[in-house]
C-alpha atoms as a PDB file:
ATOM      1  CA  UNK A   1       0.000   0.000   0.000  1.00  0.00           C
ATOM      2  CA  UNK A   2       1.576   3.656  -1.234  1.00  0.00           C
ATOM      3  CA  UNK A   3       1.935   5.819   1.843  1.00  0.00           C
ATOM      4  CA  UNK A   4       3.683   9.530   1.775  1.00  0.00           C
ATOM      5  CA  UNK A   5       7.744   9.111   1.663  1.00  0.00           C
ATOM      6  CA  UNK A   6       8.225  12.560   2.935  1.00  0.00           C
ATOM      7  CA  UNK A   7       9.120  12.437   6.841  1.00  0.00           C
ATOM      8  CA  UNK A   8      10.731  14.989   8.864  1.00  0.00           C
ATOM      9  CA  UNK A   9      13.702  13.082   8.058  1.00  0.00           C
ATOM     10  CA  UNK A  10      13.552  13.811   4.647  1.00  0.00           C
ATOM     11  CA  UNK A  11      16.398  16.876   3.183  1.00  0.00           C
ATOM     12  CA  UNK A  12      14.416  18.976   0.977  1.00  0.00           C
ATOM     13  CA  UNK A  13      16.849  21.200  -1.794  1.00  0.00           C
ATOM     14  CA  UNK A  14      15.185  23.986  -4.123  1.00  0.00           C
ATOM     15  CA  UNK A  15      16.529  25.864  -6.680  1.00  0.00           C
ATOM     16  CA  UNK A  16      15.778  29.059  -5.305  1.00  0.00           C
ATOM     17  CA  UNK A  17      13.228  31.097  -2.955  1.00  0.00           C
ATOM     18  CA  UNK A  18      11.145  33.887  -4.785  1.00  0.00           C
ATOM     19  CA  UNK A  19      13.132  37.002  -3.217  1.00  0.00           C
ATOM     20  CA  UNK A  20      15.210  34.996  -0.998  1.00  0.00           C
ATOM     21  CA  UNK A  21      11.893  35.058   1.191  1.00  0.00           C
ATOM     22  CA  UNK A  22      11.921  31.648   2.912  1.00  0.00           C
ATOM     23  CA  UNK A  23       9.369  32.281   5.385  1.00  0.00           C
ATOM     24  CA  UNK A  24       6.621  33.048   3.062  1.00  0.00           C
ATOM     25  CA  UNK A  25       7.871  31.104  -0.405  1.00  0.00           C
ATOM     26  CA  UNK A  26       9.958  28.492   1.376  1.00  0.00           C
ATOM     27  CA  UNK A  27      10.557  24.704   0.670  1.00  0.00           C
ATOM     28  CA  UNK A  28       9.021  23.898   4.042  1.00  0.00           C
ATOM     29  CA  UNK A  29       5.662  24.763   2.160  1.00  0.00           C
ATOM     30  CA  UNK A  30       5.769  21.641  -0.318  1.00  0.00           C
ATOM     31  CA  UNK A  31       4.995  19.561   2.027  1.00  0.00           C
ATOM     32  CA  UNK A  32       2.794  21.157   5.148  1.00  0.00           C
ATOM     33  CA  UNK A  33      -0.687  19.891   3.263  1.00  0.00           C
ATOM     34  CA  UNK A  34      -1.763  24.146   3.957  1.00  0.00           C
ATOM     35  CA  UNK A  35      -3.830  24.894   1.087  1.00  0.00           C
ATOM     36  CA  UNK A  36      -3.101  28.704   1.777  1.00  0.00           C
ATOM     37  CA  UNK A  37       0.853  28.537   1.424  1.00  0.00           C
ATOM     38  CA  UNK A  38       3.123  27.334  -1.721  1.00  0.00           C
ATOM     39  CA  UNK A  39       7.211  27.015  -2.716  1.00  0.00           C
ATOM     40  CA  UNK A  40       7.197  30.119  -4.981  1.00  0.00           C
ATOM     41  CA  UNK A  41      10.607  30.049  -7.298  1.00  0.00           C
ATOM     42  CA  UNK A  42      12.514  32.798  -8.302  1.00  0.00           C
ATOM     43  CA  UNK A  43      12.102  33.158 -12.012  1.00  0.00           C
ATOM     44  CA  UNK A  44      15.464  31.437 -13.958  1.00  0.00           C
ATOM     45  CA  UNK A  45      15.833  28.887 -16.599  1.00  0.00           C
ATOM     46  CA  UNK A  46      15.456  25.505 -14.717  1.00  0.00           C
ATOM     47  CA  UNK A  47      13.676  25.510 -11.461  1.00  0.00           C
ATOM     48  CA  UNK A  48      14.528  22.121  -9.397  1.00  0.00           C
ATOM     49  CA  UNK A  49      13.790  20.263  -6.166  1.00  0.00           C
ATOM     50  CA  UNK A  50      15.708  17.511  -4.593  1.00  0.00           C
ATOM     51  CA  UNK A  51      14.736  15.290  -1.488  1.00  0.00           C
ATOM     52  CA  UNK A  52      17.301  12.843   0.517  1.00  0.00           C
ATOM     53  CA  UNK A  53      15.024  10.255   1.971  1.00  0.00           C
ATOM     54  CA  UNK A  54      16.715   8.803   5.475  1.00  0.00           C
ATOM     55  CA  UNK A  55      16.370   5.105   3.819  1.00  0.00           C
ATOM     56  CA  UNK A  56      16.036   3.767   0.643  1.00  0.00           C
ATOM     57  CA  UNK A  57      12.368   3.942  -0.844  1.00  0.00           C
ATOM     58  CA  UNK A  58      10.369   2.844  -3.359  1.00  0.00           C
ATOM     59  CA  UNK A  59       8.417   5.218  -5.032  1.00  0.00           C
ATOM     60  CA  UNK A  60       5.365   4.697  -7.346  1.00  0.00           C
ATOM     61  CA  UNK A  61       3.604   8.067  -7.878  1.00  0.00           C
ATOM     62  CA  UNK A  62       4.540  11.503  -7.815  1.00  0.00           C
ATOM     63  CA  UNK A  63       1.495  14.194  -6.895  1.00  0.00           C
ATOM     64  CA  UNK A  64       2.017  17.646  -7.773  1.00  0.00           C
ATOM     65  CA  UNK A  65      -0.454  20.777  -7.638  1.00  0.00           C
ATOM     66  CA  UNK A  66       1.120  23.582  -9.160  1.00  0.00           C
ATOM     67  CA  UNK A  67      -0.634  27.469  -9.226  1.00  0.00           C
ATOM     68  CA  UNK A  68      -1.893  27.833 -12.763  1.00  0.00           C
ATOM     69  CA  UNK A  69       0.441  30.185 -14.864  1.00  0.00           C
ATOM     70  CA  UNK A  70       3.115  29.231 -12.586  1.00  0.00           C
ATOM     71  CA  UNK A  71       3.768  25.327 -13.958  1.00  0.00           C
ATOM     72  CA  UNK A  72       5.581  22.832 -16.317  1.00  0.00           C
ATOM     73  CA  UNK A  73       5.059  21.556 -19.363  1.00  0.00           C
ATOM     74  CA  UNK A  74       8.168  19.020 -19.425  1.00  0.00           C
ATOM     75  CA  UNK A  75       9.345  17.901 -15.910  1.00  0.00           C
ATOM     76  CA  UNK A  76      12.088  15.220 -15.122  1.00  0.00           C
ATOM     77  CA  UNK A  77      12.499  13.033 -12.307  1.00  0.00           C
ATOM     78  CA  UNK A  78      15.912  11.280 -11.823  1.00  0.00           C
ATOM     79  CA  UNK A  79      17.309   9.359  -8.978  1.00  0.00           C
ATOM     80  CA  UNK A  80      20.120   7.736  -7.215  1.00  0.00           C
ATOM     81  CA  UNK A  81      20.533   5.700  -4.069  1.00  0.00           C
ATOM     82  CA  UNK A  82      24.181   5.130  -2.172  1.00  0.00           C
ATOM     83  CA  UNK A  83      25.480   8.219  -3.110  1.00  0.00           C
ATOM     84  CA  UNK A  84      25.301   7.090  -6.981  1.00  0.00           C
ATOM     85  CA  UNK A  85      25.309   9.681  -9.918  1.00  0.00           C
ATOM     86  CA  UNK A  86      21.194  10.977 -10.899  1.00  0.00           C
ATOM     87  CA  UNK A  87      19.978   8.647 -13.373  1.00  0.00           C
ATOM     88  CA  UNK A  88      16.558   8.970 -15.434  1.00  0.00           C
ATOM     89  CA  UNK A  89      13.737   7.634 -13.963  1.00  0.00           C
ATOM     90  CA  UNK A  90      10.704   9.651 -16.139  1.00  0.00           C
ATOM     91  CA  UNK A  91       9.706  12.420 -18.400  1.00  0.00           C
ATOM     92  CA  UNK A  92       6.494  13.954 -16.824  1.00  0.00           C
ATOM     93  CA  UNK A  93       4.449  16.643 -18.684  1.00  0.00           C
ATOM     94  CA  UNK A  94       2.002  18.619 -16.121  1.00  0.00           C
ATOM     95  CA  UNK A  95      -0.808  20.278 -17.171  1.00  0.00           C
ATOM     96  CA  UNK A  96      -0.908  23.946 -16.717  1.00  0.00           C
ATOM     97  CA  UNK A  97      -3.692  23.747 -13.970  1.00  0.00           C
ATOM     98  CA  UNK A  98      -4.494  24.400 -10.049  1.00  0.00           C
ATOM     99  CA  UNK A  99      -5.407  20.617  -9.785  1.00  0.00           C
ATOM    100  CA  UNK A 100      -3.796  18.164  -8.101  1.00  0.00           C
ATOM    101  CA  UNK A 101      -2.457  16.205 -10.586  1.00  0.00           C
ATOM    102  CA  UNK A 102      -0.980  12.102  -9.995  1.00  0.00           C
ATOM    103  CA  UNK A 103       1.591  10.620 -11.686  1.00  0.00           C
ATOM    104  CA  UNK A 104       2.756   6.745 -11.794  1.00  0.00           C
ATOM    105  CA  UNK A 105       6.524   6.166 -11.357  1.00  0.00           C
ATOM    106  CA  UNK A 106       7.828   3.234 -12.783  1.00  0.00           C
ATOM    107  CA  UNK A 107       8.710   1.486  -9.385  1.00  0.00           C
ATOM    108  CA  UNK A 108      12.204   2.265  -8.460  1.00  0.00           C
ATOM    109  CA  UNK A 109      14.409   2.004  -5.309  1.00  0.00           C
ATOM    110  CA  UNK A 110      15.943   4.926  -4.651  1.00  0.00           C
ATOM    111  CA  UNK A 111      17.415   7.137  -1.672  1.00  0.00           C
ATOM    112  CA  UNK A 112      17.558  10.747  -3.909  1.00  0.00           C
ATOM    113  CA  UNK A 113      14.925  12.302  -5.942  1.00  0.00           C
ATOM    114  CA  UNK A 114      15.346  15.436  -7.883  1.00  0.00           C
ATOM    115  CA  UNK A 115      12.357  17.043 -10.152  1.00  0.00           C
ATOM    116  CA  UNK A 116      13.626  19.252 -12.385  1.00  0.00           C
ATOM    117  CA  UNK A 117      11.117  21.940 -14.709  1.00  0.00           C
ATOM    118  CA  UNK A 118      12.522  22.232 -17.613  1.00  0.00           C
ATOM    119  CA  UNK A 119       9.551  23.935 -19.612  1.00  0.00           C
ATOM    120  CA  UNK A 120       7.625  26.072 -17.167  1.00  0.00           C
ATOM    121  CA  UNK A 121       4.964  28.431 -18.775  1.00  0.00           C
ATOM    122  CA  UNK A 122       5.991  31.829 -16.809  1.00  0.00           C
ATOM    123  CA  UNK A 123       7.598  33.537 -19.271  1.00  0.00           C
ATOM    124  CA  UNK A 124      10.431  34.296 -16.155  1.00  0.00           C
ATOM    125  CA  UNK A 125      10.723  30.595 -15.494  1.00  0.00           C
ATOM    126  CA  UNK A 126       8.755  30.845 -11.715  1.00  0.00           C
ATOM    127  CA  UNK A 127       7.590  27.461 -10.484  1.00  0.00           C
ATOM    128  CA  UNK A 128       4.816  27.667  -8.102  1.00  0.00           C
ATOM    129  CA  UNK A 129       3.845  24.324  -6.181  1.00  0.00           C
ATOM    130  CA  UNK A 130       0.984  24.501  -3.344  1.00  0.00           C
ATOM    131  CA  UNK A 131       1.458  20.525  -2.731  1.00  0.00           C
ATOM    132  CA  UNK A 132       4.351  17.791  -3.274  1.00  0.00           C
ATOM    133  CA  UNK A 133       4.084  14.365  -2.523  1.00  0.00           C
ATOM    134  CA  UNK A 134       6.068  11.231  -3.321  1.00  0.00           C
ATOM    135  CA  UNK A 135       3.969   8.357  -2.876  1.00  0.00           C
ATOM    136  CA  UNK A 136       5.636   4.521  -2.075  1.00  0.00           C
ATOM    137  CA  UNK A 137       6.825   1.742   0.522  1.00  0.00           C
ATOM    138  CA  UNK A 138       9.682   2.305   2.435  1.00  0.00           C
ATOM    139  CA  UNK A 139      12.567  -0.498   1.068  1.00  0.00           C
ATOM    140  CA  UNK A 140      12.711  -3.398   3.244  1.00  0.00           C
END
């Protein structure tokens, strides 16, 4: 049964913080299931998040909600475990909408994520993302 992979455990990376403003556009917002706060990215050409799980994982769906305006249109999601160099996992292609939108992984055991926008439809490259959640079973 898929259960959330994000724990307090779990290092979060982003790219960047809209104005360097943490507090109110912060990482810690991906993943605190408040409808009223969001990860808002300063605008550049590839917008990213990583997340270092505490134990190796398997994950089998990716959920996203991005602000409409503010999304992808290509996305990547590579991963690693033990250290290892990013490999390819999936191409995703979000729509550009405020709905929660699911994703199925190809199951893979991995330790590292990193989701990368390649294609986001701000014309300033901003990634906004009200919700994030990587959905598995923890490796055995």
């Amino acid at each position: 049964m898929s259960q959330s992979l994000v724990c307090p455990e779990t290092v979060s990376r982003v790219s960047s913080v809209l104005h360097r403003n943490s507090r109110q556009f912060g990482k810690k917002h991906l993943f605190d299931q408040d409808e009223e706060t969001c990860w808002n990215s300063d605008q550049g050409p590839s917008q990213w998040v990583t997340l270092e799980f505490p134990q190796r994982v398997h994950v089998t769906q990716l959920q996203v909600q991005f602000q409409g305006g503010f999304s992808s249109r290509h996305s990547c999601l590579e991963g690693s475990k033990g250290g290892g160099t990013l490999s390819k996992i999936v191409d995703l292609y979000p729509e550009d909408s405020n709905a929660l939108q699911t994703f199925s992984i190809p199951t893979v055991e991995v330790d590292r994520l990193k989701l990368t926008f390649e294609d986001t439809t701000d014309f300033f490259g901003r990634v906004v993302i009200y919700h994030l959640r990587v959905l598995g079973e923890k490796a055995v």
